[in-house]
Protein backbone atom coordinates (compact mmCIF):
# COMPACT_ATOMS: atom_id res chain seq x y z
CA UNK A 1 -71.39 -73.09 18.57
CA UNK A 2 -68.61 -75.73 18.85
CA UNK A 3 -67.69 -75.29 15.07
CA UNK A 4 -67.24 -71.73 16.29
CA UNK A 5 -65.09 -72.67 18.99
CA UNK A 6 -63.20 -74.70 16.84
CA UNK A 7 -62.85 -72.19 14.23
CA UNK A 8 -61.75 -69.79 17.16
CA UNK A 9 -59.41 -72.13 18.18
CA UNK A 10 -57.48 -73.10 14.88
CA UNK A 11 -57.58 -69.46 13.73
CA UNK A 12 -55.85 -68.87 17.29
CA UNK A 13 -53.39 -71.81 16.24
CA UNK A 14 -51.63 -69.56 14.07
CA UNK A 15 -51.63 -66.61 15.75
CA UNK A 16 -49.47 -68.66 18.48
CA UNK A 17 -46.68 -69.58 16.01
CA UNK A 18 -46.29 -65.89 16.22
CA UNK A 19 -46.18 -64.99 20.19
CA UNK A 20 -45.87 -68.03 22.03
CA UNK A 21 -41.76 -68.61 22.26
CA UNK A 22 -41.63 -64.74 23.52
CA UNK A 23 -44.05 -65.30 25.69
CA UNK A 24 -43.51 -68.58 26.95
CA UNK A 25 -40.07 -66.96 27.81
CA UNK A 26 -41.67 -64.11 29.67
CA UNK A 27 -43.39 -66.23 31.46
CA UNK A 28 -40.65 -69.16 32.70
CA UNK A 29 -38.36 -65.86 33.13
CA UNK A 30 -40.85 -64.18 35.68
CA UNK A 31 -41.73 -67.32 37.10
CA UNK A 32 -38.02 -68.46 38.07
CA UNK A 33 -36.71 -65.56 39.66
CA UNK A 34 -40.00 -64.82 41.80
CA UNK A 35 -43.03 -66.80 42.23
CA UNK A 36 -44.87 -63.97 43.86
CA UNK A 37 -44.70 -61.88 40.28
CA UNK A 38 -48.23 -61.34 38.88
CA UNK A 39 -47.45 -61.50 35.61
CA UNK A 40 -51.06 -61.00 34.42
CA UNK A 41 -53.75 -61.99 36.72
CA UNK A 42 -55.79 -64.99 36.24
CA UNK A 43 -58.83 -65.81 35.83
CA UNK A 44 -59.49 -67.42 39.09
CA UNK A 45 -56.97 -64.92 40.58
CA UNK A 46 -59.24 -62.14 39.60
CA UNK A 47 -61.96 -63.31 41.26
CA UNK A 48 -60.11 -63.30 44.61
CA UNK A 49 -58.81 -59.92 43.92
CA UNK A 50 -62.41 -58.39 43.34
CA UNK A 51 -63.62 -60.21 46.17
CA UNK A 52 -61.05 -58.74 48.67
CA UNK A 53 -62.04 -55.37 46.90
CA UNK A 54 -65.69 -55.83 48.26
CA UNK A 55 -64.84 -57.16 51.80
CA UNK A 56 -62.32 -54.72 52.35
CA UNK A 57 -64.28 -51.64 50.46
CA UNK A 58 -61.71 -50.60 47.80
CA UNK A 59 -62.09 -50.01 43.98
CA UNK A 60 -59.50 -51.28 40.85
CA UNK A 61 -59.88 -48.63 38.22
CA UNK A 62 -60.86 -50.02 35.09
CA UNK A 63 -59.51 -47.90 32.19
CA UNK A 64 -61.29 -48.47 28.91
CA UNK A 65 -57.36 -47.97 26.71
CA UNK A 66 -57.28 -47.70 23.06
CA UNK A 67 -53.74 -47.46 22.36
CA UNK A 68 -50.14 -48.69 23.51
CA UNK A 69 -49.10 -45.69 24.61
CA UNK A 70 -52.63 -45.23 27.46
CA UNK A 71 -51.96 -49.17 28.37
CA UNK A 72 -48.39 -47.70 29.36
CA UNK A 73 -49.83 -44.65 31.27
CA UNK A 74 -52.32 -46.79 33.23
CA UNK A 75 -49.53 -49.04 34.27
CA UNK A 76 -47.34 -46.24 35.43
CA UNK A 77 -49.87 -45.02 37.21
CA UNK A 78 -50.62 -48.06 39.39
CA UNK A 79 -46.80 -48.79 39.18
CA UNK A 80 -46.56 -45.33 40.81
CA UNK A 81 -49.52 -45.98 43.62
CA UNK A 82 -48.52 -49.00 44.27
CA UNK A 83 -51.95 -50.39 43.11
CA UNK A 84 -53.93 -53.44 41.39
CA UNK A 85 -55.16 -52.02 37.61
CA UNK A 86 -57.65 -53.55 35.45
CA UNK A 87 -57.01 -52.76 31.57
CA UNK A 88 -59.54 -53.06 29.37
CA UNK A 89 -60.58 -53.35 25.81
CA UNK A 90 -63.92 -52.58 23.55
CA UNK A 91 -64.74 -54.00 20.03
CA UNK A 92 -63.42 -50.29 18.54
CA UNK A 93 -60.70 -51.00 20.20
CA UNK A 94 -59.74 -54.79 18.70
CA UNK A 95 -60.78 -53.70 15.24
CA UNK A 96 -59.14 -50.39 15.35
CA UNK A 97 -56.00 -48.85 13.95
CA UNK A 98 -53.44 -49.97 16.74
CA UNK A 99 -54.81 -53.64 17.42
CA UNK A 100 -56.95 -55.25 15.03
CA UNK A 101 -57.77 -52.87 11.70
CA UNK A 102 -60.63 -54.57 10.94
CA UNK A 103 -60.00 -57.94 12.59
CA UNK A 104 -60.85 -58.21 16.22
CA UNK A 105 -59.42 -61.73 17.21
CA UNK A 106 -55.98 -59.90 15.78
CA UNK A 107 -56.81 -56.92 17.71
CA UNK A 108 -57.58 -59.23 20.20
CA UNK A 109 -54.34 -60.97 20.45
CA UNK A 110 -51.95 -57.97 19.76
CA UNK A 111 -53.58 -56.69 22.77
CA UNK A 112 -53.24 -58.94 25.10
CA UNK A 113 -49.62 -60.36 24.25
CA UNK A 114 -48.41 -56.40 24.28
CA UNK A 115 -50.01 -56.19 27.85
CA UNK A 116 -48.74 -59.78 28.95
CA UNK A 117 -45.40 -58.57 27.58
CA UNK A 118 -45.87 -55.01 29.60
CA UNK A 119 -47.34 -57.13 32.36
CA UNK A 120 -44.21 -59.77 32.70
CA UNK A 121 -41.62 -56.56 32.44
CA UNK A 122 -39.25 -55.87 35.99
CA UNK A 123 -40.66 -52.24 35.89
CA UNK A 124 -44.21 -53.86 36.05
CA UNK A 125 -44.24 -56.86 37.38
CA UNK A 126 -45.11 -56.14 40.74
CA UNK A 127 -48.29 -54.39 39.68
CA UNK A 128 -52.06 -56.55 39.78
CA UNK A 129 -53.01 -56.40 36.17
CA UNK A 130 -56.50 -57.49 34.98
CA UNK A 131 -57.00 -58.00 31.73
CA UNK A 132 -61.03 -57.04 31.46
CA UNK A 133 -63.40 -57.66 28.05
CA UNK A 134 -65.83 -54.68 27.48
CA UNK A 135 -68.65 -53.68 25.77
CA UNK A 136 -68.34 -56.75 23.29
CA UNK A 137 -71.49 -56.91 21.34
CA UNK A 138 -73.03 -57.70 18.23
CA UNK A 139 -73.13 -60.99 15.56
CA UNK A 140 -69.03 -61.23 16.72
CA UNK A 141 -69.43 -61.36 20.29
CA UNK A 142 -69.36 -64.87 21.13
CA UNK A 143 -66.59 -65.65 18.67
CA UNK A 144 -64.32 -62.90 20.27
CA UNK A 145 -65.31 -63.80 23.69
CA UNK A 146 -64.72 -67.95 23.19
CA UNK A 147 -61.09 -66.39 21.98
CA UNK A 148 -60.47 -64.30 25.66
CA UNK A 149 -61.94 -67.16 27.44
CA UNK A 150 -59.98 -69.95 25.36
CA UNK A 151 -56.64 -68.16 24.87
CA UNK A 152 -54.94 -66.19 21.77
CA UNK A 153 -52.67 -67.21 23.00
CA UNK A 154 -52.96 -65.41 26.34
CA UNK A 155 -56.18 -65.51 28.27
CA UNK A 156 -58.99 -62.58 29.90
CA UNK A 157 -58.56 -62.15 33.29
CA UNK A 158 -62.55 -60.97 33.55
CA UNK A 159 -65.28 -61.61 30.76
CA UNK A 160 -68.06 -59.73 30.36
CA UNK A 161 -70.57 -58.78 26.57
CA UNK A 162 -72.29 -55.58 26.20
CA UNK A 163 -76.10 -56.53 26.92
CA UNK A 164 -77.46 -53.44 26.03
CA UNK A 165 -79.75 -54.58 23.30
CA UNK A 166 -80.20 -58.01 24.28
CA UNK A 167 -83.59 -59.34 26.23
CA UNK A 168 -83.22 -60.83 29.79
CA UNK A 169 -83.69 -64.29 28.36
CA UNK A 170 -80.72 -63.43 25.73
CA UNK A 171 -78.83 -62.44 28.21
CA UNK A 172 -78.69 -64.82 30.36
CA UNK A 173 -78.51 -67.26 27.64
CA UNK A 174 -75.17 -65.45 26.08
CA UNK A 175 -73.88 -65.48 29.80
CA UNK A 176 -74.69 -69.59 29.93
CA UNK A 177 -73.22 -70.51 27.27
CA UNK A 178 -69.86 -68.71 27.84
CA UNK A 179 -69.83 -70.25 30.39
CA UNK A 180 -69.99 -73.83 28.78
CA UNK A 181 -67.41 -72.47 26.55
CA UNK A 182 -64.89 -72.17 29.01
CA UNK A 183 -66.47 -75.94 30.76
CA UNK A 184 -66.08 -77.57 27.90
CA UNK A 185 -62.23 -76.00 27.11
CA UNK A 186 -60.99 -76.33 30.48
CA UNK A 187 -60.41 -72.86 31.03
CA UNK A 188 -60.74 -70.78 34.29
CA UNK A 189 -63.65 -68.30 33.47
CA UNK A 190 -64.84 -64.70 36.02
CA UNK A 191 -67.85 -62.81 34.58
CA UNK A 192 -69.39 -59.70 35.51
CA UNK A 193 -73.07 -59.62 34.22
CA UNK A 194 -74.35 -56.26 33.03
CA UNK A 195 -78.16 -55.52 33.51
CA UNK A 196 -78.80 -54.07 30.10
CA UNK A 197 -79.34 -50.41 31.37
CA UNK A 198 -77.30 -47.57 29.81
CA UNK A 199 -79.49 -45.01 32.42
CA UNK A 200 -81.44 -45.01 35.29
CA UNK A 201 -81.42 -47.53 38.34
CA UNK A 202 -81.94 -51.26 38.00
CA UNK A 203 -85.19 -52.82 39.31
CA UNK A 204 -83.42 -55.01 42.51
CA UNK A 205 -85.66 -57.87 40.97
CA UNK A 206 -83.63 -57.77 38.03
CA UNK A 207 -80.55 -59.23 40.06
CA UNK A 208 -82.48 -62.04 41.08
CA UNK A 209 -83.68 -63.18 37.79
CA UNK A 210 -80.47 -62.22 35.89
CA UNK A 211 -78.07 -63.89 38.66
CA UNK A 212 -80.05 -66.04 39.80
CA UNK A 213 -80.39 -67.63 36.48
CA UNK A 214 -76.83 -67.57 35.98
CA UNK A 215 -75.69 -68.37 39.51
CA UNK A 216 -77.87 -71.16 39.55
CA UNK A 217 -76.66 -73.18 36.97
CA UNK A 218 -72.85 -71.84 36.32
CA UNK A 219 -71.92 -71.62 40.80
CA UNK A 220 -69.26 -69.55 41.56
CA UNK A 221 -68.29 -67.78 37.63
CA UNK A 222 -69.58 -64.86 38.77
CA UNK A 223 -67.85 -62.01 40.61
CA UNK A 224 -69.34 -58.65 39.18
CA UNK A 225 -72.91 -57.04 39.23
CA UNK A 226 -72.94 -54.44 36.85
CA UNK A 227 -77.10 -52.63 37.54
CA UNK A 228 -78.20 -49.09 36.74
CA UNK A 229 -77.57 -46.93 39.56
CA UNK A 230 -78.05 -43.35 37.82
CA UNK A 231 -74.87 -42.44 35.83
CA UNK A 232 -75.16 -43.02 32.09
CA UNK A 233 -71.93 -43.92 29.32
CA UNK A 234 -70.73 -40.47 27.76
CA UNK A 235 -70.25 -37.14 29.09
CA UNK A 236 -72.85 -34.46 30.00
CA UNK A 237 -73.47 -31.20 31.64
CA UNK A 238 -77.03 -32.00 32.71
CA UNK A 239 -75.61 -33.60 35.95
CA UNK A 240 -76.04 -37.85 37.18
CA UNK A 241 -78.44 -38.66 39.52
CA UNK A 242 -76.04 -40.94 40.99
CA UNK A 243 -77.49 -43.22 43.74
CA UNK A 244 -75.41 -45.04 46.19
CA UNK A 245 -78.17 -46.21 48.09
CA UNK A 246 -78.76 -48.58 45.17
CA UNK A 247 -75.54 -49.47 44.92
CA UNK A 248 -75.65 -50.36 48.44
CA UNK A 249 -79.26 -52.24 47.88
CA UNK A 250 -77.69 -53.79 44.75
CA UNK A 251 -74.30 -55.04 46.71
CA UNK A 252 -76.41 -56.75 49.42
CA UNK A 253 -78.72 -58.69 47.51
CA UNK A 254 -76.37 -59.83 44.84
CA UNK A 255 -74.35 -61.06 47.64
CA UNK A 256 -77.12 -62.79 49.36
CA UNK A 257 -78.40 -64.62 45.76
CA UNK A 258 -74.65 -66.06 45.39
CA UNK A 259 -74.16 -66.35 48.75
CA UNK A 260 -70.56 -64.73 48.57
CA UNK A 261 -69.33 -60.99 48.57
CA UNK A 262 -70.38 -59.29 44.76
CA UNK A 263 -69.31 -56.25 43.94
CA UNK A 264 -70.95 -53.48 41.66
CA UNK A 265 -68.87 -52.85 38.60
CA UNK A 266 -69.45 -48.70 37.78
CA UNK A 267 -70.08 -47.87 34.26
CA UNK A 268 -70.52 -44.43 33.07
CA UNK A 269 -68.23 -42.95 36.31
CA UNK A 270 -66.58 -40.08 34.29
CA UNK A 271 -69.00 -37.34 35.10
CA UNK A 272 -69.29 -38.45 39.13
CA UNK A 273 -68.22 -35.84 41.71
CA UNK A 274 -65.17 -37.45 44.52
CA UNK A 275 -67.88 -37.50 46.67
CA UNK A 276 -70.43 -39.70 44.46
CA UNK A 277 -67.05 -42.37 43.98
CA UNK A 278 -66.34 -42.04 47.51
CA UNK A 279 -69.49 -42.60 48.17
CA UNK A 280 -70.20 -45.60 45.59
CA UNK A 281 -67.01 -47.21 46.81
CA UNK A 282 -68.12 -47.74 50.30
CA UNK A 283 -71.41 -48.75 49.14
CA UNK A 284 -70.50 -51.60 47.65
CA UNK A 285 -68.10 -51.07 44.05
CA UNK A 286 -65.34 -52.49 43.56
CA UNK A 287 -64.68 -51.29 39.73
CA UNK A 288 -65.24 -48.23 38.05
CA UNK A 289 -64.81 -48.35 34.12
CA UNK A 290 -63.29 -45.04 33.04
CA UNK A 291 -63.46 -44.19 29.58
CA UNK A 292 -64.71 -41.08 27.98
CA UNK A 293 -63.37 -38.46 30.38
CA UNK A 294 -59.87 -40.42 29.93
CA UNK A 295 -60.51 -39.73 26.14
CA UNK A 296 -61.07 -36.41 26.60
CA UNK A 297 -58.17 -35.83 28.61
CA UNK A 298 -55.61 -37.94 26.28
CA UNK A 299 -57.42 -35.59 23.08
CA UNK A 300 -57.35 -32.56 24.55
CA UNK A 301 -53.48 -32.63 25.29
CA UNK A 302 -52.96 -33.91 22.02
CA UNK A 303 -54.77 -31.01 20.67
CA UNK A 304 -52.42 -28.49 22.90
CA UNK A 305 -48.72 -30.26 21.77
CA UNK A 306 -49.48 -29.54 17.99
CA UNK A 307 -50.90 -26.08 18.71
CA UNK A 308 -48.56 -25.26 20.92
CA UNK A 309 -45.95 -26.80 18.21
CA UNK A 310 -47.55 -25.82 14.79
CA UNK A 311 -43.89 -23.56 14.05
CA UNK A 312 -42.04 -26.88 14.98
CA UNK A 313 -44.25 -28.96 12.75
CA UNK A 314 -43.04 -26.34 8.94
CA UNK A 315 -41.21 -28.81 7.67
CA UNK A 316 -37.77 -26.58 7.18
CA UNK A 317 -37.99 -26.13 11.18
CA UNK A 318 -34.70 -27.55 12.53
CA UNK A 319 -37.20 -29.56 15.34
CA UNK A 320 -39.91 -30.70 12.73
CA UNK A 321 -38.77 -34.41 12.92
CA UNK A 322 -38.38 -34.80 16.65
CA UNK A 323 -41.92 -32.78 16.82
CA UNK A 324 -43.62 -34.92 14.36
CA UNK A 325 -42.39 -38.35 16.07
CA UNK A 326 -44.77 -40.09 17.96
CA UNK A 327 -42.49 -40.06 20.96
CA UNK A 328 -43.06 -35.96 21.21
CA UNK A 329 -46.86 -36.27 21.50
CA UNK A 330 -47.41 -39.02 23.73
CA UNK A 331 -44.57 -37.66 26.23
CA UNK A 332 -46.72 -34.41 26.19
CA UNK A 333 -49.94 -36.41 26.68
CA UNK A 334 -48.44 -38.56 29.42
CA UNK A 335 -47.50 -35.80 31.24
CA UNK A 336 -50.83 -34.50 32.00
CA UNK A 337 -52.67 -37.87 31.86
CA UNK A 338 -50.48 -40.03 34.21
CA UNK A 339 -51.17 -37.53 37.11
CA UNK A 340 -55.35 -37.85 36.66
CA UNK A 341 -54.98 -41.46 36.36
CA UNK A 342 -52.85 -42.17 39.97
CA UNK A 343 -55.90 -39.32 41.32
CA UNK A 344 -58.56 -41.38 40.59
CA UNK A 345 -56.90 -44.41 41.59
CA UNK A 346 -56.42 -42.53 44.97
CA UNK A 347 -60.15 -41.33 45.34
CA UNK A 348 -61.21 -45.42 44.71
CA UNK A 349 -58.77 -46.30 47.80
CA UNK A 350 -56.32 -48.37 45.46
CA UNK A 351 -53.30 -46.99 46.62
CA UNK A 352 -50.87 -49.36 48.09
CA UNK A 353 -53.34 -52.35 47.80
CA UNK A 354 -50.94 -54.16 45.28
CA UNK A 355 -48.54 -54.00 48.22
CA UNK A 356 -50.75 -56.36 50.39
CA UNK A 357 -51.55 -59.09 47.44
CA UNK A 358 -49.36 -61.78 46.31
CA UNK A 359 -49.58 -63.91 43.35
CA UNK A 360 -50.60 -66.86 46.03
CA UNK A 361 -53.05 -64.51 48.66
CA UNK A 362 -54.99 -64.28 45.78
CA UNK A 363 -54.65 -67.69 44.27
């Protein structure tokens, strides 16, 4: 494992050559003219933020974006509500098209410094931005995750690997030694722990010997449970047997094993009802992931510009160049994604949160 981290960390060497005077910039820039601008939320700021979420029953959507152009939507969106936003990325993401193409420690980096960039801008610099790993799995994952934890050159805000085909003991062990990673680098480090369940509700005694492990040895990394509770990843017309009562079940004895507030982190929340995120909110979550109904949404106007434009897009048409430029579609996708985006953030009781944090009441 060190000779991965080291290979992690000279690879990251040279991607720093290539970001770090921009960014450094950013940075002193932001930094000098207000202290109190987030830039991109820390590690150890994160774990504030989440735990305010769960004493003070609120939600940070979590948006699961694959391109530049969602990242920018998700920001105007909590730009617009006046809210904290947690961004994050997959492993289709870092080693797709727009990041990585093949290469996910690229696709990592590109990532992050275009969001630390976005992140550091006056239109967004006021806005809580976490930068959250997701659904990171496979012979990569703790190679990509020693990257977010040790810096390419900018840093995770929350860590967390895709356990869905590992055993408890794996699990835990993955979690441990991520944990050492980020010991043995000096770097600030938040988890959330997944329970390995794609459907169905989490046995509570899986909390206490999957945190309690972790808790146990790594005190205080942790800030997110993520359990069964009856929604499932995808979309479906059969209906989720959604259960807040184990959310609330879940909340309270996580809490009680670290002996500080945990919240639930939400996965599969796109087919919920208001009512179920109301609901799940109050219970005890403090992050919904939001992926494949924000896909669908994003395709789905895509789909409408170039139907509604297929005269536009004969090349003799007079408009075929402006049509055909990137700039026409996402404008048209924006339109009628942005306004979804600032709804949800509504129903988790984001709005005007980022108005009550600072960069130092959540140091």
């Amino acid at each position: 494992m060190r000779a991965c981290v080291r290979a992690v960390l000279l690879y990251s060497c040279s991607l720093v050559l290539l970001y770090s005077c921009s960014l450094v910039l950013l940075y002193s820039c932001s930094l000098v003219l207000n202290p109190s601008y987030f830039v991109l939320i820390s590690a150890t700021q994160a774990r504030a933020l989440l735990q305010t979420a769960a004493e003070k029953r609120f939600a940070i959507l979590a948006v699961n974006a694959d391109s530049h152009a969602a990242i920018t939507d998700c920001l105007e969106a909590a730009r617009e509500c006046a809210a904290p936003i947690i961004i994050e990325t997959s492993l289709w993401q870092l080693t797709g098209r727009s990041f990585g193409n093949g290469d996910p420690i690229l696709g990592l980096s590109r990532y992050l410094s275009d969001l630390t960039v976005l992140a550091g801008s006056e239109r967004y610099r006021d806005v809580p931005i976490i930068f959250h790993t997701d659904h990171i799995k496979g012979p990569d994952t703790l190679r990509i995750l020693s990257a977010a934890i040790c810096g390419v050159p900018g840093r995770a805000s929350t860590i967390s690997l895709d356990s869905s085909e590992l055993s408890e003991p794996a699990n835990i062990e993955h979690i441990c030694e991520l944990c050492e990673i980020a010991k043995k680098a000096g770097a600030p480090l938040t988890l959330e722990m997944e329970a390995g369940v794609d459907a169905g509700v989490t046995e509570i005694e899986v909390a206490d010997r999957l945190l309690g492990a972790v808790d146990s040895k790594h005190p205080g990394i942790l800030a997110l449970w993520a359990p069964g509770v009856g929604t499932q990843h995808g979309l479906s017309d059969k209906g989720y047997p959604f259960s807040a009562e184990a959310v609330a079940r879940h909340h309270e004895r996580a809490s009680a094993i670290c002996g500080r507030p945990i919240g639930l982190a939400l996965h599969g929340s796109s087919g919920l009802k208001e009512s179920d995120l109301r609901a799940g909110v109050a219970a005890g979550v403090v992050k919904v992931n939001w992926s494949s109904e924000s896909l669908l949404i994003r395709s789905r106007a895509a789909q409408e510009y170039y139907a509604k434009h297929a005269a536009e897009m004969e090349k003799t048409h007079p408009e075929w160049k402006a049509t055909a430029m990137d700039h026409g579609v996402q404008s048209y996708v924006s339109e009628r994604y942005l306004p979804k985006v600032s709804e949800r953030i509504r129903i988790l009781g984001g709005e005007g949160r980022g108005l009550q944090l600072t960069s130092t009441t959540i140091s």
